[in-house]
C-alpha atoms as a PDB file:
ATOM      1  CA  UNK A   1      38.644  -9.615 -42.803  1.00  0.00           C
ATOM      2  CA  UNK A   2      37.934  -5.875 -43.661  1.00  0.00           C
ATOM      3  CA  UNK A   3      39.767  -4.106 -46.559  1.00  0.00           C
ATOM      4  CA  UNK A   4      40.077  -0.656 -47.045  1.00  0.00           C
ATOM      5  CA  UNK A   5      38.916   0.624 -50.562  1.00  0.00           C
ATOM      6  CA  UNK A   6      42.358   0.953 -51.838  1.00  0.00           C
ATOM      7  CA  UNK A   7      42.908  -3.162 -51.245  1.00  0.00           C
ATOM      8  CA  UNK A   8      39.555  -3.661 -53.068  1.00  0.00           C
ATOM      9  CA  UNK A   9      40.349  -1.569 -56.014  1.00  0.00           C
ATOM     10  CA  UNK A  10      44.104  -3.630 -56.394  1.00  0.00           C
ATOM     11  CA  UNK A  11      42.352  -7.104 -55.621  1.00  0.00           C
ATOM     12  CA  UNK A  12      40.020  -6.348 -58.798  1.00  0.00           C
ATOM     13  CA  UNK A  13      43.005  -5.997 -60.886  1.00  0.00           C
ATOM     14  CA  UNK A  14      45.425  -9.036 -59.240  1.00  0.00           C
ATOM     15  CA  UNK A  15      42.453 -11.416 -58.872  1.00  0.00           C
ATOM     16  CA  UNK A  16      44.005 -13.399 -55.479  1.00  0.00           C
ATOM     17  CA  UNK A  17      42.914 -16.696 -53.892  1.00  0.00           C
ATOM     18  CA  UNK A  18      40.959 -16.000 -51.156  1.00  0.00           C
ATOM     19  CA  UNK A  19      39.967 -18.967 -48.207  1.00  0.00           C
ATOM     20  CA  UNK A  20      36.653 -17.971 -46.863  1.00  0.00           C
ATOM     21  CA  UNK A  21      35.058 -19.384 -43.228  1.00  0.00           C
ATOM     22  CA  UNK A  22      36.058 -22.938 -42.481  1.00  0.00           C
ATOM     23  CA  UNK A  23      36.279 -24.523 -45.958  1.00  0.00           C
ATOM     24  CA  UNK A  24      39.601 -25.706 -47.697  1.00  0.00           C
ATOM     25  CA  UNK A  25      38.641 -24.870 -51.017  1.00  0.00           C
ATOM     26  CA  UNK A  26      40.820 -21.599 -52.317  1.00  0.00           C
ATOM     27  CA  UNK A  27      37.971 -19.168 -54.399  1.00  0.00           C
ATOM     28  CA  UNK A  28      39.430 -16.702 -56.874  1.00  0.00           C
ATOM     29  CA  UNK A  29      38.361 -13.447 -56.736  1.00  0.00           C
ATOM     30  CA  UNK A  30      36.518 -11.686 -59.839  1.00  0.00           C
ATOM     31  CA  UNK A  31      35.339  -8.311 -58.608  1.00  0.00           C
ATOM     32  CA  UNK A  32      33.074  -6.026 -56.652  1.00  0.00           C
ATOM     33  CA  UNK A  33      30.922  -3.038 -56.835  1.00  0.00           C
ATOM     34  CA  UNK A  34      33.127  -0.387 -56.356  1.00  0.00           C
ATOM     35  CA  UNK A  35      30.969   1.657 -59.039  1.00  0.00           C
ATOM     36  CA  UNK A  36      30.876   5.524 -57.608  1.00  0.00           C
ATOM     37  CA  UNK A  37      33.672   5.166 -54.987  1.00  0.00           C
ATOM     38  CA  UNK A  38      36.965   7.290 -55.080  1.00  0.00           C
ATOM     39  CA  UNK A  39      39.585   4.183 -55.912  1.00  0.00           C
ATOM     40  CA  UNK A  40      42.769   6.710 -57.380  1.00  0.00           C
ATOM     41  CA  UNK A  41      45.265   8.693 -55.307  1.00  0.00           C
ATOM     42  CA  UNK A  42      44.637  12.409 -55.416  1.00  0.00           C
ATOM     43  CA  UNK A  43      46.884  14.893 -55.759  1.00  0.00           C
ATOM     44  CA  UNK A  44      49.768  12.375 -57.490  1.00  0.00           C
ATOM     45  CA  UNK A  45      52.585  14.607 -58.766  1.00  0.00           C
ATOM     46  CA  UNK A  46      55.948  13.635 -60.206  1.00  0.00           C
ATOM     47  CA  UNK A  47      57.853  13.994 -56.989  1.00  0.00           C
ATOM     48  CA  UNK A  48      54.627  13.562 -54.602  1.00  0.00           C
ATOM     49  CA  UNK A  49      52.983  10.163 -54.263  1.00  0.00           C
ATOM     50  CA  UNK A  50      49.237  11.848 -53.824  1.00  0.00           C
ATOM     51  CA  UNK A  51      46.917  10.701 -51.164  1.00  0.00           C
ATOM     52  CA  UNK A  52      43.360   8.595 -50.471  1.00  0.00           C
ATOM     53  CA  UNK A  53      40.473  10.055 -51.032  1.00  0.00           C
ATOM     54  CA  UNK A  54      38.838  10.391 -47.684  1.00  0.00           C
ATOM     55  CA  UNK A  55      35.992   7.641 -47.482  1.00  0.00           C
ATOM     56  CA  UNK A  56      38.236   4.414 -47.828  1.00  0.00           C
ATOM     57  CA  UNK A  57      36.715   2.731 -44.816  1.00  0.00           C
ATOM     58  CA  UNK A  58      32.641   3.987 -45.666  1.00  0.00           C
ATOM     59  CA  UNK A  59      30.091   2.511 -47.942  1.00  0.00           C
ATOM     60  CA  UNK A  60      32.222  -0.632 -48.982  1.00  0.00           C
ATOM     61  CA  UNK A  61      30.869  -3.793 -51.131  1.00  0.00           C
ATOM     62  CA  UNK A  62      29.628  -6.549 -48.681  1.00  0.00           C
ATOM     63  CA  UNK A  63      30.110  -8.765 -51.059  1.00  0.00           C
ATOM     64  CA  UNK A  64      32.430 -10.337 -53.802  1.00  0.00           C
ATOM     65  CA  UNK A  65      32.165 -12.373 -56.463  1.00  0.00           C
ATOM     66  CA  UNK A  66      34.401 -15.138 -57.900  1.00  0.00           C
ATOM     67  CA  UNK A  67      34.804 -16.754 -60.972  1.00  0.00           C
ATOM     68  CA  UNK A  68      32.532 -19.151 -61.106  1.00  0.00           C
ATOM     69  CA  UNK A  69      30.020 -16.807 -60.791  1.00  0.00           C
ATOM     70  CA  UNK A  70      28.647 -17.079 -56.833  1.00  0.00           C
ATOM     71  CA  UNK A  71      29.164 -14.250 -54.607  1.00  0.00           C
ATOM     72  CA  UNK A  72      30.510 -14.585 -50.966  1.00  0.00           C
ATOM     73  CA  UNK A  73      30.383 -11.805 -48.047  1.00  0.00           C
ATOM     74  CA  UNK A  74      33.903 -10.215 -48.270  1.00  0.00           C
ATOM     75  CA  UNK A  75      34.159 -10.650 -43.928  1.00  0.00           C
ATOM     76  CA  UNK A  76      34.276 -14.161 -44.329  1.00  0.00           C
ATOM     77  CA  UNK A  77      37.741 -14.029 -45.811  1.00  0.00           C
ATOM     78  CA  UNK A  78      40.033 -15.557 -43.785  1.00  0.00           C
ATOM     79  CA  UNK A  79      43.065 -15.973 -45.816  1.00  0.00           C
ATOM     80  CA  UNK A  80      44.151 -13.902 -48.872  1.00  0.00           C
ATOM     81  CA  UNK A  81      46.617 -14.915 -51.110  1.00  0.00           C
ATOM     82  CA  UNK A  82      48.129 -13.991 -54.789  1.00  0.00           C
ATOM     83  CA  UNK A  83      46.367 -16.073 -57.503  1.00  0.00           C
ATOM     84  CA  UNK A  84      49.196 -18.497 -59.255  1.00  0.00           C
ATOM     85  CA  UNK A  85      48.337 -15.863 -62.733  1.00  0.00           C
ATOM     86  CA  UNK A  86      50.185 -13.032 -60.936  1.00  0.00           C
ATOM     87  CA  UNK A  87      52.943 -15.142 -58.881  1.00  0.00           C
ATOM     88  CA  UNK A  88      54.268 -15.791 -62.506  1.00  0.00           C
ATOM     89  CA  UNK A  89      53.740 -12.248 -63.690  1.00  0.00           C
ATOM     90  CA  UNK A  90      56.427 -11.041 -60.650  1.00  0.00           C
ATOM     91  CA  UNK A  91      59.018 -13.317 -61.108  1.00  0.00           C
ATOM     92  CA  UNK A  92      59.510 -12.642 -64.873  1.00  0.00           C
END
């Protein structure tokens, strides 16, 4: 899967379950470089929601890493979903 930079920057702070390539086993997501990349809206106002930075498709991570510590290429994702932390967060 590809994610634009504003989908890394959020996955850093939910911390889903991703599925990568043709394994069963559901990985949870700890973070990635985004170090030097524009991740905030610009131009956020009270009554304007802002915009992205230009650049949310260039110079992305490659890779992420979960956990337990190993890293995994970010394109082998093949299904994303929110880690059972958060799922209890939203229906408080």
């Amino acid at each position: 899967m590809k994610f634009p930079l504003e989908q890394l920057s959020n996955m850093e702070y939910n911390k889903p379950l991703v599925q990568v390539d043709d394994t069963d086993e559901w990985i949870q997501w700890d973070y990635c470089d985004l170090e030097g990349l524009p991740t905030k809206r610009i131009d956020v106002t009270m009554t304007n929601m802002g915009k992205l930075p230009k650049g949310q498709w260039n110079n992305l991570p490659e890779t992420f890493t979960s956990v337990d510590g190993k890293e995994y290429l970010i394109e082998d994702i093949i299904i994303l979903k929110p880690s059972k932390y958060n799922a209890t967060l939203r229906t408080l």
